[in-house]
Every structure is written in structure tokens, then in C-alpha cells.
Protein backbone atom coordinates (compact mmCIF):
# COMPACT_ATOMS: atom_id res chain seq x y z
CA UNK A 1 28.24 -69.68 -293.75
CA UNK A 2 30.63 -71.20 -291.61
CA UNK A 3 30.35 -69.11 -287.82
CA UNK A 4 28.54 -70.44 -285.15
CA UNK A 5 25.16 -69.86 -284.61
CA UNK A 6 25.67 -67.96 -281.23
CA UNK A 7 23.06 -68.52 -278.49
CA UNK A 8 20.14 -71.28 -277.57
CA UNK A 9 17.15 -71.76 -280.35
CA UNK A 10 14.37 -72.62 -279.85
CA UNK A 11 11.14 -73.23 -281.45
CA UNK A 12 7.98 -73.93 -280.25
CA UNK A 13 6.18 -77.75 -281.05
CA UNK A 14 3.02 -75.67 -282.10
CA UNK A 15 4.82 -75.21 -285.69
CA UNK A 16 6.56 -78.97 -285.78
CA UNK A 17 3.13 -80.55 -285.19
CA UNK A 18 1.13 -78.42 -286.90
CA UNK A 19 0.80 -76.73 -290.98
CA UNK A 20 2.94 -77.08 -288.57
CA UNK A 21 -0.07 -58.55 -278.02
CA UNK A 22 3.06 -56.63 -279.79
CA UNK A 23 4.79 -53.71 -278.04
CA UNK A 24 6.72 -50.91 -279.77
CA UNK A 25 6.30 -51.21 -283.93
CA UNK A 26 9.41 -50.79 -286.19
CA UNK A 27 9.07 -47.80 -288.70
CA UNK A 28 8.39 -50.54 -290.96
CA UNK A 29 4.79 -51.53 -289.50
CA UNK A 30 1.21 -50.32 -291.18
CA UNK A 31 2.53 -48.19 -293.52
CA UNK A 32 4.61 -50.81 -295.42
CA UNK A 33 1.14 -53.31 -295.27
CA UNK A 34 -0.16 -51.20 -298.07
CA UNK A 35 0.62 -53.37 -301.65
CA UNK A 36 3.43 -51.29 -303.62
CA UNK A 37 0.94 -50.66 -306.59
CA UNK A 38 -1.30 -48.81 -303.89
CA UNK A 39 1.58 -47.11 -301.64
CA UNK A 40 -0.35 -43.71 -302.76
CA UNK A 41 -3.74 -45.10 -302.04
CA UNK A 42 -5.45 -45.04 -298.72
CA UNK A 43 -5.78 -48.83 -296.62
CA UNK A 44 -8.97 -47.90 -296.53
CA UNK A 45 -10.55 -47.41 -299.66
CA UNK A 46 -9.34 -51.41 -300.22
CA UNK A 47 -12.43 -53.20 -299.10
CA UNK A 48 -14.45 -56.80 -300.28
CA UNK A 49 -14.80 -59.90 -298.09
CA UNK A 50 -12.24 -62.81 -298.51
CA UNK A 51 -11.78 -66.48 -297.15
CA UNK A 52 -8.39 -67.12 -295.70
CA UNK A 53 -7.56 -70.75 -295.36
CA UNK A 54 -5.03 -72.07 -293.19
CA UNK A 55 -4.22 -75.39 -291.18
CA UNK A 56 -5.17 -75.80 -287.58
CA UNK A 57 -4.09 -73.32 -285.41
CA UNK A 58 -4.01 -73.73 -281.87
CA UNK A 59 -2.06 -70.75 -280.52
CA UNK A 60 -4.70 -68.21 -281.96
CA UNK A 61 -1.97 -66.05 -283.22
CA UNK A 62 -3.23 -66.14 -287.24
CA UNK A 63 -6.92 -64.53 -285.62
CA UNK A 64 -4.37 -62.19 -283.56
CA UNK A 65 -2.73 -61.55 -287.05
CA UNK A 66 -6.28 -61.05 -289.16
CA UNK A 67 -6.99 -58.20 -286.34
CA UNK A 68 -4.04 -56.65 -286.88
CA UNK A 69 -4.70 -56.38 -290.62
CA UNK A 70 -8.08 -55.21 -289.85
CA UNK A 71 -6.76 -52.24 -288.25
CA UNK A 72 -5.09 -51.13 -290.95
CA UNK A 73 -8.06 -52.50 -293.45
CA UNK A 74 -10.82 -51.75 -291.57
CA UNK A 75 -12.96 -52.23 -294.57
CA UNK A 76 -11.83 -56.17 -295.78
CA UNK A 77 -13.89 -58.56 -294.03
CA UNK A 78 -11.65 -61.81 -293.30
CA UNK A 79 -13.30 -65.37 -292.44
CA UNK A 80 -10.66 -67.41 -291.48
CA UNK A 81 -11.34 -71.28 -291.95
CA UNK A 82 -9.31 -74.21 -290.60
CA UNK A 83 -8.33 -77.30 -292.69
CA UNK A 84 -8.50 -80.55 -290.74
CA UNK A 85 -5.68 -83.18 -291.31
CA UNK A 86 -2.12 -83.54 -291.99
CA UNK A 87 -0.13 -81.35 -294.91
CA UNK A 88 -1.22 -83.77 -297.22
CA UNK A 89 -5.12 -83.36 -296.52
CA UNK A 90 -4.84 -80.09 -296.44
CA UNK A 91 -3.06 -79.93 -300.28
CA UNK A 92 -6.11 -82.38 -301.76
CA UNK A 93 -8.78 -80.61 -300.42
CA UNK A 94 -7.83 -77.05 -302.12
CA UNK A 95 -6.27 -78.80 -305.11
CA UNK A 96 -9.66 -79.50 -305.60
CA UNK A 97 -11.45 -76.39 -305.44
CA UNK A 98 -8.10 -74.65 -307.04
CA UNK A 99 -8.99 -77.67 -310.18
CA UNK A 100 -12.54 -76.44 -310.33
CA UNK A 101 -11.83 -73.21 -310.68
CA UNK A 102 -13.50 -72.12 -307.54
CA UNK A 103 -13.12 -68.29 -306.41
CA UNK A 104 -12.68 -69.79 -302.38
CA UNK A 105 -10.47 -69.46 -300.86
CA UNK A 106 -8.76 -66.23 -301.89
CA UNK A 107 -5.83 -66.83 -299.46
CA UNK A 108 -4.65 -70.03 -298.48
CA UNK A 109 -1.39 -70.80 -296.51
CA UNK A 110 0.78 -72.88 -298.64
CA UNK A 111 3.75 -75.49 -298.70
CA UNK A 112 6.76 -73.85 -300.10
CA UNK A 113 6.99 -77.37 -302.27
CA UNK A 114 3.11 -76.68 -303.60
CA UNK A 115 4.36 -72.75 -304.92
CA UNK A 116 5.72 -74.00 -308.07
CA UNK A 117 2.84 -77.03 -309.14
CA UNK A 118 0.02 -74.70 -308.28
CA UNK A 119 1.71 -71.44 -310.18
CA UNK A 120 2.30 -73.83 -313.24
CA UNK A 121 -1.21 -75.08 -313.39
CA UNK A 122 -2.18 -71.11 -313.30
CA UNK A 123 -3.67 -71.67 -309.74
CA UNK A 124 -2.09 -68.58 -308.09
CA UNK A 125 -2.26 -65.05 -308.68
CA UNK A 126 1.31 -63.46 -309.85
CA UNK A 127 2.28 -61.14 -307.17
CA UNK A 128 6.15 -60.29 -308.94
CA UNK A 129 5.10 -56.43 -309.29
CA UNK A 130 3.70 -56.28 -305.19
CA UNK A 131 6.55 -57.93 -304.32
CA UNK A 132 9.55 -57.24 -305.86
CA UNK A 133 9.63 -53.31 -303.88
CA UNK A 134 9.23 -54.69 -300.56
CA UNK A 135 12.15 -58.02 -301.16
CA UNK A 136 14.34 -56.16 -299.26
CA UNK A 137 12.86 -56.77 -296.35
CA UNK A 138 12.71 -60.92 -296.15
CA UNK A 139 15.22 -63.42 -295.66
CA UNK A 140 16.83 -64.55 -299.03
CA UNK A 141 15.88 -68.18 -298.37
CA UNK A 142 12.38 -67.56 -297.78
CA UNK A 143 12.08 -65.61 -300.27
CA UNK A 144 13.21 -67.60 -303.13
CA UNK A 145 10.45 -70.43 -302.06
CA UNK A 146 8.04 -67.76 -303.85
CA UNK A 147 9.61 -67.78 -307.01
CA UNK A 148 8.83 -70.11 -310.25
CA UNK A 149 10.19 -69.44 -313.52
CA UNK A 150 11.41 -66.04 -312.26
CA UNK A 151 8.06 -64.36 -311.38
CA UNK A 152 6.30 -64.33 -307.63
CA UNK A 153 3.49 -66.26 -306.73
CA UNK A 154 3.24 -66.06 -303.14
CA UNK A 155 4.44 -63.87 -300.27
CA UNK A 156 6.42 -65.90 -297.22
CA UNK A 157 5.04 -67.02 -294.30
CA UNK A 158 7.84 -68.63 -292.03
CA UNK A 159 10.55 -70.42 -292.35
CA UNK A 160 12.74 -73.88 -291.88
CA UNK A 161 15.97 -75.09 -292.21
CA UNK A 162 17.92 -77.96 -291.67
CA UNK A 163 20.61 -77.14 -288.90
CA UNK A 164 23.71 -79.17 -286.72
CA UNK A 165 22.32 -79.83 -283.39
CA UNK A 166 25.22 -80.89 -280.92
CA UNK A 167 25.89 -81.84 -277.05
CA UNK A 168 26.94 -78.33 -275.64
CA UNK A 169 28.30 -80.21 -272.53
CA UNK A 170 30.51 -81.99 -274.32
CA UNK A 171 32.64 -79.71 -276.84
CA UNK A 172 32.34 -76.02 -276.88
CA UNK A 173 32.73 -75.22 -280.53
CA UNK A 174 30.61 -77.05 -283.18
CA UNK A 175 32.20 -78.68 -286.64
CA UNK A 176 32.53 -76.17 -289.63
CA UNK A 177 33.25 -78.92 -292.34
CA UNK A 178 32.71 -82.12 -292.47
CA UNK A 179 36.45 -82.92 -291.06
CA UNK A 180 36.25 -81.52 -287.97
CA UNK A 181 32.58 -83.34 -287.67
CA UNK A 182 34.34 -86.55 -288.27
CA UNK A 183 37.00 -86.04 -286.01
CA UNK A 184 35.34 -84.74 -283.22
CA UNK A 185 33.00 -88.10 -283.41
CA UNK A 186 35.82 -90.20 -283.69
CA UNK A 187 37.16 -88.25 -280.25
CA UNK A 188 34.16 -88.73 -278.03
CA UNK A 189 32.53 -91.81 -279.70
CA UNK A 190 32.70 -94.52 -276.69
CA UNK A 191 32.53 -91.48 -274.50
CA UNK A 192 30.18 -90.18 -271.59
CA UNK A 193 27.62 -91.98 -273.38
CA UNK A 194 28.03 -91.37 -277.18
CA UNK A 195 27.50 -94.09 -279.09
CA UNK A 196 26.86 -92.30 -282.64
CA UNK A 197 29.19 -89.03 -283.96
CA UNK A 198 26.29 -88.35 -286.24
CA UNK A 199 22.66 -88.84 -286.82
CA UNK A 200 20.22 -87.44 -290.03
CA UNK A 201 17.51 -88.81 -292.26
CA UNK A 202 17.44 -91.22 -295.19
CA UNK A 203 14.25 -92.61 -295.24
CA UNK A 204 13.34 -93.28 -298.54
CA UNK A 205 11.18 -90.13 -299.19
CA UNK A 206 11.20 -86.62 -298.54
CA UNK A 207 14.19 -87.02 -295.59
CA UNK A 208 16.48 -88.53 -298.43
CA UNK A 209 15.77 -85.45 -300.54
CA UNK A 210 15.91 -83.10 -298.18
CA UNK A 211 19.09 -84.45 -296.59
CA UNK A 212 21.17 -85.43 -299.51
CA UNK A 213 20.63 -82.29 -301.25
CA UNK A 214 21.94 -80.73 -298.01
CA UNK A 215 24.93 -83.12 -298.42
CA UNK A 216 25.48 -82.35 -302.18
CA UNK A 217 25.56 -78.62 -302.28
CA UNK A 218 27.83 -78.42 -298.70
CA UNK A 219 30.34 -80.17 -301.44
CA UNK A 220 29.70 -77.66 -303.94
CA UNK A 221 27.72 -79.97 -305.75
CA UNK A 222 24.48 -78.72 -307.60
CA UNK A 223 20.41 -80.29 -308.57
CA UNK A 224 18.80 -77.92 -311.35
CA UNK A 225 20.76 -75.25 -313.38
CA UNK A 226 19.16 -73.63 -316.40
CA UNK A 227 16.17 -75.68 -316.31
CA UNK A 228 18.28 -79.72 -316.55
CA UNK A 229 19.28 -82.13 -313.66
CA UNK A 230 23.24 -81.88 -313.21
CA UNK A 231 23.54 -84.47 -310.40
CA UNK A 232 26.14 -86.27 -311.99
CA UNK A 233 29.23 -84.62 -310.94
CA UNK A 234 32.17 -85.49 -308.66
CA UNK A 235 31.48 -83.62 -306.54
CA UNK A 236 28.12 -85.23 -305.68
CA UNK A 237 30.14 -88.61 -306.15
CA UNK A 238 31.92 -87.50 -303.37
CA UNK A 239 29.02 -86.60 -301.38
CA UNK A 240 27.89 -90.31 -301.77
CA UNK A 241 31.30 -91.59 -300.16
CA UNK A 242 31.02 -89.43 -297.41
CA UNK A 243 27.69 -90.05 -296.22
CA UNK A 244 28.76 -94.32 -297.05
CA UNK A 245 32.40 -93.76 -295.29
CA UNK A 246 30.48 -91.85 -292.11
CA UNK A 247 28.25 -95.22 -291.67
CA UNK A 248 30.27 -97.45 -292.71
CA UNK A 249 32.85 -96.66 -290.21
CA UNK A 250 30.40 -96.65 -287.52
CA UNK A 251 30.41 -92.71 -287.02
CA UNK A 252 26.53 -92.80 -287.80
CA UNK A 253 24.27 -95.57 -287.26
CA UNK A 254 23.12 -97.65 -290.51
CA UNK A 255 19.75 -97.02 -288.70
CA UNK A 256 19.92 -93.32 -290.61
CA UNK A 257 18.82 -94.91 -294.22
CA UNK A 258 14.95 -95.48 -292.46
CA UNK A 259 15.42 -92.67 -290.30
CA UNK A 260 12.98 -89.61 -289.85
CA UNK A 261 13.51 -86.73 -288.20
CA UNK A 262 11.58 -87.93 -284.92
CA UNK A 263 14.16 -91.56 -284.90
CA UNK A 264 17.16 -89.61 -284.61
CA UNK A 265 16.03 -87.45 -281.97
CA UNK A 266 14.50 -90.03 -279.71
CA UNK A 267 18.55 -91.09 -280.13
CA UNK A 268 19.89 -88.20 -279.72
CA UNK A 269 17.60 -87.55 -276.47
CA UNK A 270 18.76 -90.28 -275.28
CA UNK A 271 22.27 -88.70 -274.81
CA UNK A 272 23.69 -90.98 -277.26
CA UNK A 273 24.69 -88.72 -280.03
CA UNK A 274 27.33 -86.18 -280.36
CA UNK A 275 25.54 -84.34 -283.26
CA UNK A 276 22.35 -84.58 -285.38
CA UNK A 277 20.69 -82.72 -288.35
CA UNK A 278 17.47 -81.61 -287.82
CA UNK A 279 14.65 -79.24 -288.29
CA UNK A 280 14.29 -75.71 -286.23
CA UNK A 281 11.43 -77.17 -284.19
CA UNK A 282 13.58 -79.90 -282.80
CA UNK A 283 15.35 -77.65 -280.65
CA UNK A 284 11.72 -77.14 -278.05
CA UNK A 285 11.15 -81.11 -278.31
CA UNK A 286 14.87 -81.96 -276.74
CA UNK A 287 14.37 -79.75 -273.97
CA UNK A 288 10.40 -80.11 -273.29
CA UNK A 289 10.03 -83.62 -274.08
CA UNK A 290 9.35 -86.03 -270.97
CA UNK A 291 12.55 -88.12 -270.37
CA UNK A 292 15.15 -85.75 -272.64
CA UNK A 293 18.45 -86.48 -271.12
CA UNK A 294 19.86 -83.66 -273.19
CA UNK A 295 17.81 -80.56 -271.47
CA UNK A 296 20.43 -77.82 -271.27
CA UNK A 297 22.83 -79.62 -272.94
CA UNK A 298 22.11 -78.59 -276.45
CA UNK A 299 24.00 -76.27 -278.87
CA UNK A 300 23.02 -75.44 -282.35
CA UNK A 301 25.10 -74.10 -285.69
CA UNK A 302 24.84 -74.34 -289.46
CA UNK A 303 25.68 -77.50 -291.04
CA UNK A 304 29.38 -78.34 -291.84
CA UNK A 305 30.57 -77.68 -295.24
CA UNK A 306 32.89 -80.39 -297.51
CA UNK A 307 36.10 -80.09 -298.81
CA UNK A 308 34.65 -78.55 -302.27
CA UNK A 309 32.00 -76.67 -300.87
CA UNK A 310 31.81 -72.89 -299.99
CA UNK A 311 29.35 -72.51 -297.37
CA UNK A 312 26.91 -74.39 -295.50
CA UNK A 313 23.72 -75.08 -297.12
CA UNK A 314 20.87 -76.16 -295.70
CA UNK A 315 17.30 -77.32 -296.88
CA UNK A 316 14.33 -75.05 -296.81
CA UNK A 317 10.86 -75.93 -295.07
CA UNK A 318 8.59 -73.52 -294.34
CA UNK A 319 5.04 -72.15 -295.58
CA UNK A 320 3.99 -68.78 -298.03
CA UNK A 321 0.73 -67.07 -298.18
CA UNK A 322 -0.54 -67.57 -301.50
CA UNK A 323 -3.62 -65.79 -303.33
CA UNK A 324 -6.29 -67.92 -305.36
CA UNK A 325 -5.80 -66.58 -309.31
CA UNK A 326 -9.38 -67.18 -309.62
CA UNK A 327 -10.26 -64.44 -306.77
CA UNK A 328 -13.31 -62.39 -306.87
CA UNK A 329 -11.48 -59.67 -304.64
CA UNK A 330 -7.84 -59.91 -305.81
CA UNK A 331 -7.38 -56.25 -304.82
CA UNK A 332 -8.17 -56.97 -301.13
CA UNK A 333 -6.22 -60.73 -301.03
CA UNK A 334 -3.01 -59.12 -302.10
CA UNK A 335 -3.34 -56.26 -299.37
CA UNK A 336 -4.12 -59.42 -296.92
CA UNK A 337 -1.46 -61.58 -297.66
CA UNK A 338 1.19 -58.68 -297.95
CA UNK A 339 0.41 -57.88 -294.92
CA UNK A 340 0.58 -61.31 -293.01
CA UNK A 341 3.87 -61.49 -294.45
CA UNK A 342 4.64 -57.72 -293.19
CA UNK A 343 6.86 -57.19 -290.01
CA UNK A 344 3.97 -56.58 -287.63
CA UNK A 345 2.22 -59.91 -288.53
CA UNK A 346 5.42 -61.79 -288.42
CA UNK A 347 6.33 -60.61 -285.20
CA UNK A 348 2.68 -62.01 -283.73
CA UNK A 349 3.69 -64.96 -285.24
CA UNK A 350 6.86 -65.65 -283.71
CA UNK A 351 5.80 -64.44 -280.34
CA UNK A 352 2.56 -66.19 -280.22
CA UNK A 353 3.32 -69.53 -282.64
CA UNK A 354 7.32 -69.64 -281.99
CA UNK A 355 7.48 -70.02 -285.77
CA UNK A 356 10.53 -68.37 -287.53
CA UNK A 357 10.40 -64.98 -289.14
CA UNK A 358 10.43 -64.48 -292.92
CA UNK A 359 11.21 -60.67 -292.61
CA UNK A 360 15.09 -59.77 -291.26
CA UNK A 361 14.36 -57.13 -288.85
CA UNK A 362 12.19 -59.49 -286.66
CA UNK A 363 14.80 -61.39 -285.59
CA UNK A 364 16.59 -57.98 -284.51
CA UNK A 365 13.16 -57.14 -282.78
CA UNK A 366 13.45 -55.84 -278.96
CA UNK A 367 10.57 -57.56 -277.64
CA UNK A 368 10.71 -60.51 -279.58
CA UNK A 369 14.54 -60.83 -278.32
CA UNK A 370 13.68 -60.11 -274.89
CA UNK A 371 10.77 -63.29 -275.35
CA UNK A 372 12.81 -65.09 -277.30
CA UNK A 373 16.55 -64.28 -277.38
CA UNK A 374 17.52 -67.32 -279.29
CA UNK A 375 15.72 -66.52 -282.46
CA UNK A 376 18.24 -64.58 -284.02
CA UNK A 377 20.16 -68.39 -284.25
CA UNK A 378 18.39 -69.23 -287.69
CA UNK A 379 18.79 -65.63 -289.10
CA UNK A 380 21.73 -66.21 -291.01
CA UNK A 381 21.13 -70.24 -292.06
CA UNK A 382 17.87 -69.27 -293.17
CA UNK A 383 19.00 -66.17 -295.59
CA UNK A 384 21.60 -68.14 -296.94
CA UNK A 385 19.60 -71.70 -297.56
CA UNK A 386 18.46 -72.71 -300.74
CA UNK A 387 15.08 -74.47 -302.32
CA UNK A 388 14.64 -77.85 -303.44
CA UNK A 389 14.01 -78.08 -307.05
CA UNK A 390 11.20 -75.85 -308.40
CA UNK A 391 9.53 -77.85 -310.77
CA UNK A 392 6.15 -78.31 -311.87
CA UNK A 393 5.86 -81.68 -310.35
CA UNK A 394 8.55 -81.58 -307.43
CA UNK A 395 6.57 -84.69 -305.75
CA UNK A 396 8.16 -86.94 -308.93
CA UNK A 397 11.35 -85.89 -308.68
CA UNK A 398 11.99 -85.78 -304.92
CA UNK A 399 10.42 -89.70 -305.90
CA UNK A 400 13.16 -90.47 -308.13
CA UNK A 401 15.46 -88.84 -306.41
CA UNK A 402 15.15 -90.86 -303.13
CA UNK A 403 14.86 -93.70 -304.95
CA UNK A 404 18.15 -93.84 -306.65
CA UNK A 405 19.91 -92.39 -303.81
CA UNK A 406 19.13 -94.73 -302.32
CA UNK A 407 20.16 -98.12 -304.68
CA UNK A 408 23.12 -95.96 -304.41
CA UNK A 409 23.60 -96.25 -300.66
CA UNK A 410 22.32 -99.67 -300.41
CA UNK A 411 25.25 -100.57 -303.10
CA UNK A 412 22.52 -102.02 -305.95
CA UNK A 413 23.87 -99.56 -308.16
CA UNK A 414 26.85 -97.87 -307.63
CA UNK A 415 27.29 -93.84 -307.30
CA UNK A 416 28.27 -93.42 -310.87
CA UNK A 417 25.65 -95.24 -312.43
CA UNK A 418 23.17 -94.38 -309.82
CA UNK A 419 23.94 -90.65 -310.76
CA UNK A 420 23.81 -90.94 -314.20
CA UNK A 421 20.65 -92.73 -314.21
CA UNK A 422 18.86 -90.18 -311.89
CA UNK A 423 20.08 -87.54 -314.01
CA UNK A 424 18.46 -89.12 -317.09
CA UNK A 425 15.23 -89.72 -315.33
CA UNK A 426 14.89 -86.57 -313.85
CA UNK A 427 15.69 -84.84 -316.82
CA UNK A 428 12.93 -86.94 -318.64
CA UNK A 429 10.15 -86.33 -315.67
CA UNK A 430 11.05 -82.33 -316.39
CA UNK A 431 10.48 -82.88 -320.30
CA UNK A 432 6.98 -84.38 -319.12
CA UNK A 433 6.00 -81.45 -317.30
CA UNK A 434 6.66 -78.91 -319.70
């Protein structure tokens, strides 16, 4: 996608720092929470008592969410427990009851990474027949997250993507490819301030992955395709120079190899950057943040594409609701997490936790535009972004992957052998986890 994203976004901190009352309903509200293999049965003759686990949510809007479900099932009874700690905590302590084969919890909110390891240990419940009826209704992003080995084991919960954040005040249309990024940095750079064209994320870990994948499929470059690693490609080659050619010629700092997302903010707050990649939720934090010298001078747009590449194409985040395989009230957990993934749970969410909509007519919503008429800025990046690899054991390739991206960036290796090694090593990992 190459237009502009029209219009301000932003996202509320609640969803960046955390696992992370509606008005008029779309025709597409209680009806369309019953599962598809019970549209003929009544919400009410569903009933049991579940545990829905989630991370800690301080807006109240999941409890806002449950009793909306309950409306419509008056006869599940929902507890709704909170997981202390960061993502990672939260992944350890129900990989451990998932291991055991514990029945608790039956729904559990769940990184869009985690979908394929827990589905291939036989953690999750398959949801492809509930699901498949209703796709038409979600974002084609999010909705891919759900997916391993072509079946559906999880329903979406929000969404992320990696955008082009830019100084309004200073140009009026945003880069399309990476050209026009270049040459609009090379314009301004030593100008009201700017001191970088461009700012992203290299740290060696999940920022690499998520940022060079972002680089190599702008280029028309690819990670995965029928099950092997085809990194090693020119066009991925010339993804490499880019990114070298953009610091070494001082358009981006060579700060970004140990960046994270919050470094090239706090530099791009500082009214010192032209344009930076980022998350959704970075929009709220450069206009709320105390000392921002960017508040109201922010635009945001998809990310550029390169000279081989199609459309832009960036990285998904986000979060699915997934249901324990080992359930004791399967019937009643799919009904729950349908529905938290339905349009009138999804619209609580995004007007009570600012998080971003998995279902396409939210963003079109009346009273969600009137709250939040910037929301409808992600709509399009988000439908057309794509997964990171949907493996078994993503945590050892996005491992590998940083790590050779990066001798390749640091010049130990160079981009050809780099490639060809990763390609080899990731192809080995995926033998391993067959």
C-alpha cells in the first residue's frame, strides 16, 4: 500500500505498557457472537464456568467486555484472572500448566508469536471450522497470526504494526519508497533541528527481526515459502545495502544497530528526526510524554516500499484469544473467545483500552470515530501486513536471524555469506522442529 495514512493516530500507552459503555450496535453485534457450528442454537442453552486469563489490565475494559458476553451468555460463568509480569512471565507461567496438561485456563490471551509453538505442541483447541464463516469480518493481517499449518487456533484480539512516523511541520506528504525517504532526509538533514533522516531498531533481538523483515519484503524479498528459509536472494542483498548505505551516509544514526523502539523515540522527541519506524502505540507517547518537542507535529503513513517491492509491508504485533485444548467446557470457551473477538467486544476495547481493532467495521464505527477519529489510520497497514515466520519454535529463528543480520551489518561476514549461512541454519532449526 503506498497512500497516505490520512489523519492523526493515536493509541493509548495502556496497550504499549501493558500485554500491552458502547452506543448504537452494528447489525453485526450479538447475533454474530454465537459460534458458526451453533448459529441455529440458542446463546443460551451454552452454559459451564470457564477461567479467562489475561495480562494486567488497568483500563477495566476486558471486565466491561466479559459483561457484554454475559448478556448474550447469560448462562457461562467467566472468572477473569490477571497474570503478573512482563510478556515473558506471563508465557512461562501457562506454558506450564498448558505442559501439565491442566484444564485452567480455558481462555488465555495470547502472543501472536506463541499461536504457532503452543498449536504444534497440541496446546490449543482448533477453532478452523468456528472461524473460517465469520473471516470476513477481521483484518487480513490479524487474521493470519491465527493460522499454523493452514488450520485456526485462535481468534484475534488486536492488532500492531510497524508504521513511518514523520515531522508533519516539516513536509506535508510522507515518503512512498525508500527514494523519496532518502531524499527528503538528505533535504532537511542540518535543518530546523534534524539531525537524523531516519531512525528504527536493530538491537540484536526481536527489533532486528521485526525490522529487517520489514526491510526485506518492502524489496520484494521473502522469509518462509513452502515450509524452507529463502533469505538468500538479491533482493534481500539489496535490502542489506540499503539499510548499510542509509547509516553509512549519515541519514540514520549508527546508534539504530542497539536501538529499541523507546531509543529512537526519545530521539525523535527530541525534534531531531525527520522520520522513524515504530509501533502504533508510539503515536500517544510523542504527544503525552513530559518534554515531547514534537506534540502536534506528528504525521503517520505506511512504510516506504524499495525499488523491487510492491507494497509496503509492515511487521505484525498484536495478541489472539486462544482456547486451552485440554478444556473441560470447550463448548462455552469457543462461544467466549468468539465473542471477545466479535465487533461489540472490539469496539469496548478500542474505546476503553485504545488498542487497535481486529474486526474492519470498527474502524468505520460512528462512535468510535467520533472518540477516536484517527483510528481508521492503521486500517489499511494492518489488513495488508504480514506475520513473522510461523514456526514451531519462532523464538530460535528470530535468534538466528538477528544474529546473522547482524555479523552482516557489523561487516564480520558479508551479506552474501551472511545470507547463505542464515538460510542453512534456519533451514536446519525447522528440520529440528518437525
Amino acid at each position: 500500500m503506498k497512500k497516505k495514512l490520512l489523519g492523526l493516530l493515536l493509541a493509548t500507552s495502556v496497550v504499549a505498557a501493558s500485554f500491552a459503555g458502547c452506543g448504537n450496535e452494528s447489525s453485526s453485534t450479538s447475533a454474530s457472537a454465537a459460534s458458526a457450528t451453533d448459529e441455529a442454537a440458542n446463546p443460551e442453552d451454552i452454559s459451564g464456568e470457564i477461567t479467562f486469563v489475561s495480562a494486567n489490565d488497568q483500563t477495566g475494559a476486558l471486565d466491561e467486555m466479559i459483561e457484554s458476553f454475559n448478556k448474550v451468555y447469560p448462562n457461562v460463568v467467566v472468572n477473569h484472572e490477571s497474570l503478573p509480569g512482563a510478556s515473558d512471565d506471563i508465557k512461562e507461567s501457562l506454558m506450564t500448566s498448558l505442559a501439565a496438561g491442566d484444564s485452567s485456563p480455558d481462555v488465555f490471551e495470547c502472543d501472536i508469536i506463541w499461536v504457532s509453538q503452543f498449536a504444534a505442541a497440541g496446546w490449543l483447541a482448533d477453532v478452523t471450522e468456528d472461524i473460517e464463516p465469520i473471516a470476513d469480518q477481521y483484518l487480513g493481517g490479524p487474521l493470519s497470526t491465527v493460522y499454523y499449518n493452514d488450520r485456526a487456533y485462535a481468534y484475534p484480539d488486536y492488532t500492531d504494526v510497524g508504521l513511518l512516523y514523520y515531522r508533519s511541520d516539516i513536509i506535508d506528504t510522507p515518503p512512498t519508497t525508500w527514494d523519496e525517504l532518502v531524499e527528503l532526509s538528505n533535504e532537511y538533514v542540518g535543518k530546523d533541528g534534524i539531525e537524523y533522516g531516519y531512525l528504527f531498531q536493530m538491537f540484536q533481538g526481536e527489533p532486528t527481526s521485526c525490522n529487517m523483515l520489514e526491510f526485506i519484503k518492502q524489496n520484494g524479498g521473502q522469509d518462509l515459502v513452502n515450509g524452507e528459509f529463502k533469505l538468500n536472494s538479491s533482493n534481500t542483498v539489496e535490502s542489506l545495502e540499503f539499510v548499510e548505505e542509509l547509516i553509512s551516509s549519515g541519514v540514520s544514526p549508527e546508534g539504530v544497530l542497539t536501538h529499541k523502539p523507546a531509543d529512537s523515540r526519545a530521539i525523535f522527541e527530541e525534534g531531531n528526526a525527520l522520520f522513524m519506524r515504530n509501533w502504533t502505540s508510539a503515536y500517544a507517547l510523542t504527544q503525552t510524554e513530559e518534554g515531547s518537542q514534537v506534540v502536534g507535529k506528528v504525521g503517520v503513513a505506511a512504510l516506504p516500499t524499495g525499488p523491487n517491492g510492491s507494497s509496503s509491508s509492515g511487521t505484525l504485533g498484536g495478541w489472539a484469544f486462544a482456547v486451552n485444548a485440554y478444556s473441560e467446557q470447550t463448548e462455552a470457551a469457543k462461544a467466549f473467545a468468539e465473542y471477545m473477538s466479535s465487533y461489540e467486544a472490539q469496539k469496548i476495547s478500542a474505546l476503553k483500552r485504545g488498542t487497535f481493532p481486529v474486526v474492519a467495521d470498527v474502524y468505520d464505527d460512528e462512535e468510535v470515530l467520533s472518540e477516536q477519529p484517527y483510528i481508521a489510520a492503521v486500517k489499511d497497514a494492518a489488513d495488508a501486513a504480514e506475520p513473522r515466520p510461523q514456526v514451531r519454535d519462532y523464538s530460535t529463528v528470530s535468534t538466528l536471524f538477528a544474529e546473522y543480520i547482524h555479523k552482516a551489518l557489523t561487516g564480520e561476514l558479508s551479506n552474501e555469506e551472511a545470507l547463505e549461512t542464515l538460510d542453512t541454519k534456519l533451514n536446519e532449526a525447522l528440520a529440528e522442529m518437525q
